[in-house]
Protein backbone atom coordinates (compact mmCIF):
# COMPACT_ATOMS: atom_id res chain seq x y z
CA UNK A 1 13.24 -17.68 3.18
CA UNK A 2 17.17 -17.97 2.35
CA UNK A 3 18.32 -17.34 -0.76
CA UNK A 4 18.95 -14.34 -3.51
CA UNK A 5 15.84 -11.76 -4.20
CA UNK A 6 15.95 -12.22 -7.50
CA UNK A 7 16.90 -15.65 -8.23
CA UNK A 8 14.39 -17.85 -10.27
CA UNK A 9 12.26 -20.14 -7.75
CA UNK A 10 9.37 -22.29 -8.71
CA UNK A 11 6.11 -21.53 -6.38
CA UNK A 12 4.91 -18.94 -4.10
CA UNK A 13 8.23 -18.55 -1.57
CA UNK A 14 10.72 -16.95 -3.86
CA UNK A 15 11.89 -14.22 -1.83
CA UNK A 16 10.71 -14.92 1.55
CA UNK A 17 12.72 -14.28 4.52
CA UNK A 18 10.66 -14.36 7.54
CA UNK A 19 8.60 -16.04 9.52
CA UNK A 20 5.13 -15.48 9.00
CA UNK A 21 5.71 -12.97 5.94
CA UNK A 22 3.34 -13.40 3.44
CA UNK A 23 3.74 -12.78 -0.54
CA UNK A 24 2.04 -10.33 -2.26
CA UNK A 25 2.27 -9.93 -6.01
CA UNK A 26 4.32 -12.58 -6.38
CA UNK A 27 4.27 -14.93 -9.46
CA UNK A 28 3.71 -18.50 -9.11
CA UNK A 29 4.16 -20.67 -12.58
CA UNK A 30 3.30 -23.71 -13.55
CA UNK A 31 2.08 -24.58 -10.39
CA UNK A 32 0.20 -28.07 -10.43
CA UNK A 33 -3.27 -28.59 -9.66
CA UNK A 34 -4.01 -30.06 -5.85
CA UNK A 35 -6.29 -33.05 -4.74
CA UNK A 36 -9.30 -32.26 -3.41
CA UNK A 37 -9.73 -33.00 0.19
CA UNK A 38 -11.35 -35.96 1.49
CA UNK A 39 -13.95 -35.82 4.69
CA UNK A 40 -14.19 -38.53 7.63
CA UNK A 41 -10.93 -38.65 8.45
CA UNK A 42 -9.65 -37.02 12.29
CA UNK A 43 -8.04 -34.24 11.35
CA UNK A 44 -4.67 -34.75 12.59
CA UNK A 45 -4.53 -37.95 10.05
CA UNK A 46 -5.40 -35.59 7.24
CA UNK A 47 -2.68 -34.50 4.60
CA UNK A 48 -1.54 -31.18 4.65
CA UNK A 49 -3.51 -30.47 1.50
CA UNK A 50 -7.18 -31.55 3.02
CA UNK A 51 -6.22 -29.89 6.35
CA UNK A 52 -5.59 -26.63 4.39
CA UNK A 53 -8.64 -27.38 2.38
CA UNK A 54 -10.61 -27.48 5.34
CA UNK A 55 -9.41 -24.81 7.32
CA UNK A 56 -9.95 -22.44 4.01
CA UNK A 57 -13.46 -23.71 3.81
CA UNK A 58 -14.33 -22.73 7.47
CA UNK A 59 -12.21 -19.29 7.58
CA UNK A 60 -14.54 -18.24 4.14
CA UNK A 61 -18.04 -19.32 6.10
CA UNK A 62 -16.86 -18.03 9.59
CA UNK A 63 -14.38 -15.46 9.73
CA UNK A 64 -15.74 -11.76 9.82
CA UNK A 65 -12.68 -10.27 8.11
CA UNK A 66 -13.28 -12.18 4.77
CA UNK A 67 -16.91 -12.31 4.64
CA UNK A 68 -16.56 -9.11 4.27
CA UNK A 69 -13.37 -8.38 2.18
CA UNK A 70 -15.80 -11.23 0.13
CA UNK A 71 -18.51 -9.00 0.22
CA UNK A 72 -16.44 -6.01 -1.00
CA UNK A 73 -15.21 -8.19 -3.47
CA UNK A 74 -18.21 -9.08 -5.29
CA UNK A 75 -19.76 -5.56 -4.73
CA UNK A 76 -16.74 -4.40 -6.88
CA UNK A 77 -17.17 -6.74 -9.56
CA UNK A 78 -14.59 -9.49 -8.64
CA UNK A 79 -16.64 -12.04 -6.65
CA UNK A 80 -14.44 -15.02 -5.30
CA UNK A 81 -15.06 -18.18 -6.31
CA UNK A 82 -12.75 -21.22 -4.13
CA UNK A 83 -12.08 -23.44 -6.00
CA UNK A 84 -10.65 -20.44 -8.83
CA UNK A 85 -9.07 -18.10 -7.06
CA UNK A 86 -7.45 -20.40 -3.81
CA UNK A 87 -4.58 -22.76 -3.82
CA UNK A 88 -3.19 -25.29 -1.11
CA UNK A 89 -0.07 -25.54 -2.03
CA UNK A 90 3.69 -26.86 -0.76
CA UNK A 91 5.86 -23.76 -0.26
CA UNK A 92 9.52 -23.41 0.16
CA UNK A 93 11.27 -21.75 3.34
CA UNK A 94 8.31 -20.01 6.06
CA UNK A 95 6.92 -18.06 3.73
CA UNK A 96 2.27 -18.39 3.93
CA UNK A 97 0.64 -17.30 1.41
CA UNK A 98 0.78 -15.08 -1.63
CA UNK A 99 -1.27 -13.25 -4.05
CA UNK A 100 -0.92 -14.22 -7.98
CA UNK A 101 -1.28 -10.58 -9.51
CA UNK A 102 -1.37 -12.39 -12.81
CA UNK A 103 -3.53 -15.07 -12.07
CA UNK A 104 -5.90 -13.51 -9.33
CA UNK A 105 -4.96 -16.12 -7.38
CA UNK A 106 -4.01 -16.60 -3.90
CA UNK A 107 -1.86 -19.36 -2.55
CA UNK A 108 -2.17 -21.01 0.48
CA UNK A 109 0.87 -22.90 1.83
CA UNK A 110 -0.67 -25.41 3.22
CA UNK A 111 2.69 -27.28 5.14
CA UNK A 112 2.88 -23.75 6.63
CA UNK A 113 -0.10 -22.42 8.12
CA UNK A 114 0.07 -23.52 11.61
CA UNK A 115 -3.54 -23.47 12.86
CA UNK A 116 -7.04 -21.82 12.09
CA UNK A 117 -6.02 -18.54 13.24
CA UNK A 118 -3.44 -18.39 10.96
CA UNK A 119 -4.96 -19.32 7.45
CA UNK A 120 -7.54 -16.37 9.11
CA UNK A 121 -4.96 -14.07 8.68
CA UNK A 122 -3.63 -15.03 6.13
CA UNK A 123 -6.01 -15.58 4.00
CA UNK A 124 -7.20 -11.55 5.46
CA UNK A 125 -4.03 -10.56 4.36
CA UNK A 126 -4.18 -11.99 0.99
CA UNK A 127 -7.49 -10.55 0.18
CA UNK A 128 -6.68 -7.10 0.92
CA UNK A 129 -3.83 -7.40 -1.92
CA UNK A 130 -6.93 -9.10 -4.22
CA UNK A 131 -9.37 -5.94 -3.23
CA UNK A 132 -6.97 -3.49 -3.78
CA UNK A 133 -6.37 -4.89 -6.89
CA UNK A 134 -9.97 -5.52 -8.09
CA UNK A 135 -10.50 -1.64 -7.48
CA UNK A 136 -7.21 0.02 -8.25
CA UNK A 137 -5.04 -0.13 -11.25
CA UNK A 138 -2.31 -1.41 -9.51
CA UNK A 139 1.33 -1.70 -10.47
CA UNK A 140 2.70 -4.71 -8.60
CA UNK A 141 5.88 -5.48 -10.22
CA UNK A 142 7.34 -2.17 -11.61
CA UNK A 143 6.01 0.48 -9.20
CA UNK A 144 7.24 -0.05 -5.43
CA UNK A 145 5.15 2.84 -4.10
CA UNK A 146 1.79 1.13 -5.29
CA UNK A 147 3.05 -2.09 -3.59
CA UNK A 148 3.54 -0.63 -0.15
CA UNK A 149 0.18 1.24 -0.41
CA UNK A 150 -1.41 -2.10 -0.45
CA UNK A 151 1.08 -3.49 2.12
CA UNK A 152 0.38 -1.02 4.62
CA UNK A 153 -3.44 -1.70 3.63
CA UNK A 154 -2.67 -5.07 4.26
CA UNK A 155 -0.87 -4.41 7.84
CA UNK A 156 -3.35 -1.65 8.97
CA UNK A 157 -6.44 -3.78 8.28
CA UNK A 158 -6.19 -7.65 8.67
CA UNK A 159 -4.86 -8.34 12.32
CA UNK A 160 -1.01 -8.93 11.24
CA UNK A 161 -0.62 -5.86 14.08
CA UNK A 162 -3.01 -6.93 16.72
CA UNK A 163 -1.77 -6.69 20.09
CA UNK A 164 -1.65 -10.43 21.22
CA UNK A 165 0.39 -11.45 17.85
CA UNK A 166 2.51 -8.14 18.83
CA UNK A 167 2.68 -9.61 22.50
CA UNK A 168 3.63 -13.33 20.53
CA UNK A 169 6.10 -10.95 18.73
CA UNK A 170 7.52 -9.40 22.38
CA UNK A 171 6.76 -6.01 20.65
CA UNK A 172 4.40 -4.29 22.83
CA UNK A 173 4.34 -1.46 25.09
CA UNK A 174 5.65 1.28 22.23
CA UNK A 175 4.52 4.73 21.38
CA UNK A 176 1.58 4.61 18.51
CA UNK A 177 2.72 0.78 18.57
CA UNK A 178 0.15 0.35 16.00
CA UNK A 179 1.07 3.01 13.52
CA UNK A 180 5.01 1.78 14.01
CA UNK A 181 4.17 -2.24 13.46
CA UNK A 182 2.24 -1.48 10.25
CA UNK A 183 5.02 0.80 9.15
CA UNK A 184 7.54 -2.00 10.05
CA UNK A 185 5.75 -5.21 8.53
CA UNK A 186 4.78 -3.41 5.54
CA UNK A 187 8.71 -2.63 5.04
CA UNK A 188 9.84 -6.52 5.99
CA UNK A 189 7.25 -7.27 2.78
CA UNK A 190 8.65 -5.50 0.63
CA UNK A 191 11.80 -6.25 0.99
CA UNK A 192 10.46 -10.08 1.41
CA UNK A 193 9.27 -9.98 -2.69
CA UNK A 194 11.90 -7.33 -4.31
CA UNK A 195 15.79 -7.00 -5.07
CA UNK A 196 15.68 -3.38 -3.29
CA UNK A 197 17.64 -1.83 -0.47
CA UNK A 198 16.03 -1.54 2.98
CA UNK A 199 16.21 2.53 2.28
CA UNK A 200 14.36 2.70 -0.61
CA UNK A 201 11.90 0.29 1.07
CA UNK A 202 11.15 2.71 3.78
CA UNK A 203 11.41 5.30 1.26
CA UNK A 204 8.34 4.11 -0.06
CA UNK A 205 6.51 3.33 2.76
CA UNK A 206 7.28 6.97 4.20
CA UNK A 207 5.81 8.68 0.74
CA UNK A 208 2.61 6.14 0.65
CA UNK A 209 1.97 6.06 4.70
CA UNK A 210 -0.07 8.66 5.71
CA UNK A 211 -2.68 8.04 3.27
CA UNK A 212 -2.74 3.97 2.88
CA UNK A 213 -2.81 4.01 6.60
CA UNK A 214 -5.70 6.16 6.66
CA UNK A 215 -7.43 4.54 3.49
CA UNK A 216 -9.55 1.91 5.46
CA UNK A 217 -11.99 0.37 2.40
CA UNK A 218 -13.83 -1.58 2.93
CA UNK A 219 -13.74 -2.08 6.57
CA UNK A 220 -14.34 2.32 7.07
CA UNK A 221 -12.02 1.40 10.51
CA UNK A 222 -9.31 -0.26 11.44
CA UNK A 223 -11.21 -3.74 12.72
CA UNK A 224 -8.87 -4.09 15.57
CA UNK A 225 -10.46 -7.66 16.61
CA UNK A 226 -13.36 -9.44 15.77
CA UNK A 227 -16.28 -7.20 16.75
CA UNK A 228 -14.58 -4.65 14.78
CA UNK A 229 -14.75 -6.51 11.82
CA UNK A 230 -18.01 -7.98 12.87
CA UNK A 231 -19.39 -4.15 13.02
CA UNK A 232 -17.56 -3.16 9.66
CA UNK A 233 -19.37 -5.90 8.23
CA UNK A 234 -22.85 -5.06 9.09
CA UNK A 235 -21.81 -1.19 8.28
CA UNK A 236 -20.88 -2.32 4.76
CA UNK A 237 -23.92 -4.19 4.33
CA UNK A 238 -26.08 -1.37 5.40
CA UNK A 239 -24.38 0.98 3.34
CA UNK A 240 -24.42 -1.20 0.43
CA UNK A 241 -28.14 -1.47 0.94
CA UNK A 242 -28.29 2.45 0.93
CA UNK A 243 -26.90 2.75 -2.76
CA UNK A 244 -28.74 -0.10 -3.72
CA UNK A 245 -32.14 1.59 -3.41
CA UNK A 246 -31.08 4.79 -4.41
């Protein structure tokens, strides 16, 4: 989104600059409750808040990314609840979601997210952030190397670096590709959410990369599509299983 870093905006897009970005850590005040969405209707007559509603509802039940970040979740002590700890709201600018650090919350901008695939990804995205904050004391606001950790958690793990968005991206075709689009998105992030110079950015994704990038919890590999995740899933459940009956 356009504007200054660090000037004062209500809701979840101060900061944003690019397409697609999403939020992490980001305060939201004062934001006002949403209407619940209403079912019957074809969904291209819906509002933007019922379409993001149900599109939410169907990437929690279906997608194998966050039935397992949900998993992980609730195994660490933080279980999700939807109604809590999701908001459809209007956002400023492109920006797609966010996660509340001082809330727990993560916000959904529902005039947006385009399609199904990309509240999946974004609401992957956002959950990462929530895990890695569930687990870890982290420092969102004050302490840029914890937030790229968790942004190059967040790139490494929820699809933002697949190859067909890559391809969408007409980045493809590079040298550890992978490695160089998580380094990349987790630096436009950064730089999306704080008042800091593109150097100090990379700085601090340079220090943090080697081991976020290899710190896969709680997928244990990089779930490169769907059957990736799919597997990670029943891995985690197995394993969880283990230590249960221990």
């Amino acid at each position: 989104m356009a504007g200054v870093p660090d000037e004062p905006r209500p809701g979840p897009a101060a900061g944003e600059q690019l397409p697609q970005q999403h939020v992490p850590c980001q305060v939201f005040p004062e934001r006002l409750a949403q209407a619940k969405p209403q079912q019957g209707f074809l969904f291209s007559f819906l509002t933007h808040n019922q379409k993001c509603q149900l599109m939410l509802l169907k990437t929690l039940e279906t997608n194998p990314y966050v039935k397992l970040l949900l998993d992980a979740m609730k195994h660490s002590g933080c279980a999700v609840n939807k109604d809590r700890h999701f908001s459809c709201e209007d956002c400023n600018g492109n920006v797609s979601g966010g996660f509340d650090a001082s809330t727990s919350q993560i916000v959904l901008c529902q005039n947006n997210i385009r399609n199904q695939a990309h509240m999946n990804r974004v609401v992957t995205h956002e959950l990462i952030h929530a895990f890695d904050h569930c687990r870890a004391h982290v420092d969102w606001f004050t302490n840029v190397r914890h937030l790229a950790c968790s942004e190059v958690r967040a790139a490494n793990l929820s699809g933002d670096c697949s190859l067909v968005n890559e391809i969408f991206r007409l980045r493809f075709g590079l040298k550890q590709h992978h490695q160089t689009c998580v380094r990349d998105r987790a630096i436009l992030s950064i730089l999306a959410v704080r008042n800091i110079s593109k150097e100090v950015a990379q700085k601090a994704v340079d220090e943090v990369f080697e081991s976020c990038f290899n710190d896969h919890e709680p997928f244990g590999r990089i779930p490169h599509n769907k059957t990736y995740a799919k597997y990670a899933h029943r891995d985690f459940q197995n394993r969880d299983r283990y230590y249960s009956n221990i």
